[in-house]
N, C-alpha and C. Protein backbone atom coordinates (compact mmCIF):
# COMPACT_ATOMS: atom_id res chain seq x y z
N UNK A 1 113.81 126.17 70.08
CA UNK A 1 112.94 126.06 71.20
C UNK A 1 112.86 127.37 71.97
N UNK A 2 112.54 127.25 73.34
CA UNK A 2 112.49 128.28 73.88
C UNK A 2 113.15 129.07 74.28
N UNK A 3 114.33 128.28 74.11
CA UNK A 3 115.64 129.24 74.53
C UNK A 3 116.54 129.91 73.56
N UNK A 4 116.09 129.67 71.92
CA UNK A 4 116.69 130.19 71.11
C UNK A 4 117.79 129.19 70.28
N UNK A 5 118.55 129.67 69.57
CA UNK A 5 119.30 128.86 68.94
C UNK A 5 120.93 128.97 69.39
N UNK A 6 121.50 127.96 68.74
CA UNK A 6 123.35 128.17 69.23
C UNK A 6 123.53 127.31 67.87
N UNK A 7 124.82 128.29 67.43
CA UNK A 7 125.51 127.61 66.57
C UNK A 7 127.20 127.31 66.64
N UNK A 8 127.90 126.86 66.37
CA UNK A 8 129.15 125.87 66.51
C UNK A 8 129.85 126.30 65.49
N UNK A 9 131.11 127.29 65.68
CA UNK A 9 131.56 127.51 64.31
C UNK A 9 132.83 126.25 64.50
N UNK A 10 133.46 126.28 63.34
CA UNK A 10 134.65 124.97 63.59
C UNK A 10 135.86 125.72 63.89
N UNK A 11 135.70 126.62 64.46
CA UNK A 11 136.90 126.74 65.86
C UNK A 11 136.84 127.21 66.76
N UNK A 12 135.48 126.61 67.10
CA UNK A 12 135.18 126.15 68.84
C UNK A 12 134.38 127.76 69.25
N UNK A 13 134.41 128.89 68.51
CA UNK A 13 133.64 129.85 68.47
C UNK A 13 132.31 129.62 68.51
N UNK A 14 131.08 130.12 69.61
CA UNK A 14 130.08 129.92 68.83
C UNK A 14 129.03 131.32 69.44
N UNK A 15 127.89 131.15 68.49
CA UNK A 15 126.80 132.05 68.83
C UNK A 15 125.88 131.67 69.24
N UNK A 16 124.96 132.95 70.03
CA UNK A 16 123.64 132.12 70.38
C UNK A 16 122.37 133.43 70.00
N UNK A 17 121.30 133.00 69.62
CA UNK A 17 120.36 133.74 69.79
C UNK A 17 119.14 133.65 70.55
N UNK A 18 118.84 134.41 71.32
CA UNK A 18 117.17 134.52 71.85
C UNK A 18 116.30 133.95 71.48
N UNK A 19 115.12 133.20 71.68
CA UNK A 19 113.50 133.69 71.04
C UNK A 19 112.98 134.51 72.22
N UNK A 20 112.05 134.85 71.35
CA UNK A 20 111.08 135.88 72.41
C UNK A 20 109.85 134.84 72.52
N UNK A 21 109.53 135.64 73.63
CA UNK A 21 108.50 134.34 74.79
C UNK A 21 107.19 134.41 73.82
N UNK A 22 106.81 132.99 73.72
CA UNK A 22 105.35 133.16 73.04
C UNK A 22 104.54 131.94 73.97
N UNK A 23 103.18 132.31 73.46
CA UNK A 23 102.84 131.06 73.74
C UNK A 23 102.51 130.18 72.81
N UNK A 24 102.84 128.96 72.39
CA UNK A 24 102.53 128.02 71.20
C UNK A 24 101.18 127.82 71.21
N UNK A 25 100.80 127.20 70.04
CA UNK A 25 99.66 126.89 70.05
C UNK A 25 99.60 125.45 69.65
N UNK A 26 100.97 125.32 68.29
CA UNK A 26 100.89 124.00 67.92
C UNK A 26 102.56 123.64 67.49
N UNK A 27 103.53 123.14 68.11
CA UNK A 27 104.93 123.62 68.00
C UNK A 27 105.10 122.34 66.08
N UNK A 28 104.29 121.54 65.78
CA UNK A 28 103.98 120.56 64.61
C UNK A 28 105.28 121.87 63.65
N UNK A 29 105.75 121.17 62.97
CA UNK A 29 106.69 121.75 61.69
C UNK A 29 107.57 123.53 62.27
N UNK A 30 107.84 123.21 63.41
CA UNK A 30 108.78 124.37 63.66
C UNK A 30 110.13 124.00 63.42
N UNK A 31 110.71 122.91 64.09
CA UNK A 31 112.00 122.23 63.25
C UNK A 31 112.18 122.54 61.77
N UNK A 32 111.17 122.29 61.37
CA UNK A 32 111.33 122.28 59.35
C UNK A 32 111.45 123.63 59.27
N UNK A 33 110.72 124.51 59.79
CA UNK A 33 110.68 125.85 59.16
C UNK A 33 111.73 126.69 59.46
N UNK A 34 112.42 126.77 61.05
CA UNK A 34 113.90 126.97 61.21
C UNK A 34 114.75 126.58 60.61
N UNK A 35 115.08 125.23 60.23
CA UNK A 35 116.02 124.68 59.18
C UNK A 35 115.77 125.13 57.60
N UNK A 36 114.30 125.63 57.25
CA UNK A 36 114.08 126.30 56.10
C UNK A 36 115.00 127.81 55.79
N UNK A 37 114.16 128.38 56.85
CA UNK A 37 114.59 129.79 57.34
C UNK A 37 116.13 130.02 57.67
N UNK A 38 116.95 129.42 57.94
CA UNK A 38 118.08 129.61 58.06
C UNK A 38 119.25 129.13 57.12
N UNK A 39 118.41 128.23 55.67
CA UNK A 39 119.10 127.67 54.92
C UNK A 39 119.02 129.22 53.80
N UNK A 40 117.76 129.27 54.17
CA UNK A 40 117.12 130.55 52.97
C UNK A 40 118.38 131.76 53.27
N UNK A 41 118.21 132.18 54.33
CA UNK A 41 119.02 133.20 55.14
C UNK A 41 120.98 132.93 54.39
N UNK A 42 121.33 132.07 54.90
CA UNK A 42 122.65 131.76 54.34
C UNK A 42 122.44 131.29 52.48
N UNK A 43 121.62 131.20 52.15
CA UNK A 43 121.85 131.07 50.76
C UNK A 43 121.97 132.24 49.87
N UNK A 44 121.12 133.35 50.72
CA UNK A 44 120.61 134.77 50.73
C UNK A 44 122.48 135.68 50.91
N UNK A 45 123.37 134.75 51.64
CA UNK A 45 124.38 135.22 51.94
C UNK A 45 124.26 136.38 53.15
N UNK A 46 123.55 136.01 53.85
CA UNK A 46 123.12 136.78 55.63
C UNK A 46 124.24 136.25 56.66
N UNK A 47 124.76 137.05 56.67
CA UNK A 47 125.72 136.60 58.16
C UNK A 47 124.90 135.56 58.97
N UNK A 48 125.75 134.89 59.77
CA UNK A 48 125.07 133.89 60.23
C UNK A 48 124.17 134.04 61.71
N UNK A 49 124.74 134.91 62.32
CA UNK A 49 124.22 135.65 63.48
C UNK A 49 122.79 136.36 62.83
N UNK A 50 122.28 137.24 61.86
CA UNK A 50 121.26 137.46 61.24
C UNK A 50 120.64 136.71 60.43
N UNK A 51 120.95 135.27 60.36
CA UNK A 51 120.20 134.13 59.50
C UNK A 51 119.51 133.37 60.76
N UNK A 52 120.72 133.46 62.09
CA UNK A 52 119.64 132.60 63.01
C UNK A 52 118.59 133.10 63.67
N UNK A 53 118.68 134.92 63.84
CA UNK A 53 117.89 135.59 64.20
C UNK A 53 116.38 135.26 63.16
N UNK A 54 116.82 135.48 62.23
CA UNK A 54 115.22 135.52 61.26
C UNK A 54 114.73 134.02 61.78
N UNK A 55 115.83 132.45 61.72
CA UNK A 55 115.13 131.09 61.13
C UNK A 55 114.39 131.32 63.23
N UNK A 56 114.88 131.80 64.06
CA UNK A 56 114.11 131.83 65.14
C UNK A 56 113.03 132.31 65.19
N UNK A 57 112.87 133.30 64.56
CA UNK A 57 111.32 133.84 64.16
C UNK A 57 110.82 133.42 64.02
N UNK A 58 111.21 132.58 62.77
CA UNK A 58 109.89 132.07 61.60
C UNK A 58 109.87 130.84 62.43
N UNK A 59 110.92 129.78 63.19
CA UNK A 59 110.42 128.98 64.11
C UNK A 59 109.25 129.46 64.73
N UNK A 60 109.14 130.32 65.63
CA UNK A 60 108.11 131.14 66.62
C UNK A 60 106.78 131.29 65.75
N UNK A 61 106.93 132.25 64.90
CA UNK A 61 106.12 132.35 64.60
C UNK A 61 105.29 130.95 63.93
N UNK A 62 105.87 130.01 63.60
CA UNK A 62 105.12 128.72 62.89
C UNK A 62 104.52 128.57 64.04
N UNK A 63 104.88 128.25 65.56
CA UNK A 63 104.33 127.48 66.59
C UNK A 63 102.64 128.42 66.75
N UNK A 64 102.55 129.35 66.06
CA UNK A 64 101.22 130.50 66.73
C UNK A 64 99.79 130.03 65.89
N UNK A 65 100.37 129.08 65.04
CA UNK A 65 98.71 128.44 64.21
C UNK A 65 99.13 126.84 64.65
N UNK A 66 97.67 126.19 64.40
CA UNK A 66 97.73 125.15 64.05
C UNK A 66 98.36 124.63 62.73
N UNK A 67 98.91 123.49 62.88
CA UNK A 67 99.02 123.09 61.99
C UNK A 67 100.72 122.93 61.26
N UNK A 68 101.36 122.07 60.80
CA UNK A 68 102.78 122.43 60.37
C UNK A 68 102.49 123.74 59.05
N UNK A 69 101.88 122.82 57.61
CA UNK A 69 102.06 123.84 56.81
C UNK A 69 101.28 125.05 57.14
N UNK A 70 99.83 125.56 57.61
CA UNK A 70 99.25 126.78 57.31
C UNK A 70 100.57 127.31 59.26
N UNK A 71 101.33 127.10 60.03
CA UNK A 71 101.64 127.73 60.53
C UNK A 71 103.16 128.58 59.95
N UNK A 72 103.66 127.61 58.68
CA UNK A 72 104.49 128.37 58.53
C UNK A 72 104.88 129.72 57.93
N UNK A 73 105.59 130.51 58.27
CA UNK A 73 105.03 132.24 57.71
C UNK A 73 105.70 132.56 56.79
N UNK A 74 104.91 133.38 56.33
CA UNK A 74 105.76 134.14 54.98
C UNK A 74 106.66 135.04 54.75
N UNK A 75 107.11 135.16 53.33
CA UNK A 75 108.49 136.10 53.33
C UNK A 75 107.89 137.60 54.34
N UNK A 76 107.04 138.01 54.14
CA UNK A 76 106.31 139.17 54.39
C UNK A 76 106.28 139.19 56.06
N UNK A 77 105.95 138.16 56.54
CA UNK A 77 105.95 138.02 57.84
C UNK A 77 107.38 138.06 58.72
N UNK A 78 108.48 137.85 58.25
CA UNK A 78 109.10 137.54 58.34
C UNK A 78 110.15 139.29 58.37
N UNK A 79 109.13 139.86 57.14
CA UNK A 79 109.84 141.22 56.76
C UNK A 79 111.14 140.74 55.64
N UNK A 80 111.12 140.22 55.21
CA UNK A 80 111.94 140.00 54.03
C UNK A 80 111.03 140.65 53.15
N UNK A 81 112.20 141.65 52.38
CA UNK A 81 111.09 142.32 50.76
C UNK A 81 111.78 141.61 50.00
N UNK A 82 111.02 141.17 48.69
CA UNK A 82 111.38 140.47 47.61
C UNK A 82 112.40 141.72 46.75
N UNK A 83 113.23 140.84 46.11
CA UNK A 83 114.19 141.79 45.19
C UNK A 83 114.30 141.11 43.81
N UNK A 84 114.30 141.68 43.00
CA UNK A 84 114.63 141.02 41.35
C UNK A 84 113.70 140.90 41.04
């Protein structure tokens, strides 16, 4: 949401990240695409502090179109370069 994300490590440690202020247009499939984006990120093996940074993005950025699927963004958008 608007205040960014927090995560819970299991010993009571935790992090938080920012979003930057937007204005939505349609917030429909931002849940999915953060939980996408941050599964991608840790599967990717991204520290977790730089996995929540990106899945906040791509949250944000989904909310700027209509729509769940055409708002969610791409690797490119995102600035991920493809490798392999």
């Amino acid at each position: 949401g608007a205040l960014g994300a927090f995560a819970f490590h299991p010993d009571g440690l935790s992090e938080s990240v920012k979003a930057e202020p937007i204005q939505p247009i349609d917030t429909t499939g931002a849940g999915d695409t953060f939980v996408g984006v941050l599964a991608n990120g840790l599967d990717e093996a991204m520290p977790l502090k730089s996995a929540l940074e990106r899945a906040v993005r791509g949250a944000s950025l989904a909310c700027l179109a209509q729509g769940a699927q055409s708002g969610m963004p791409t690797r490119e958008q995102l600035g991920i370069t493809r490798t392999g």
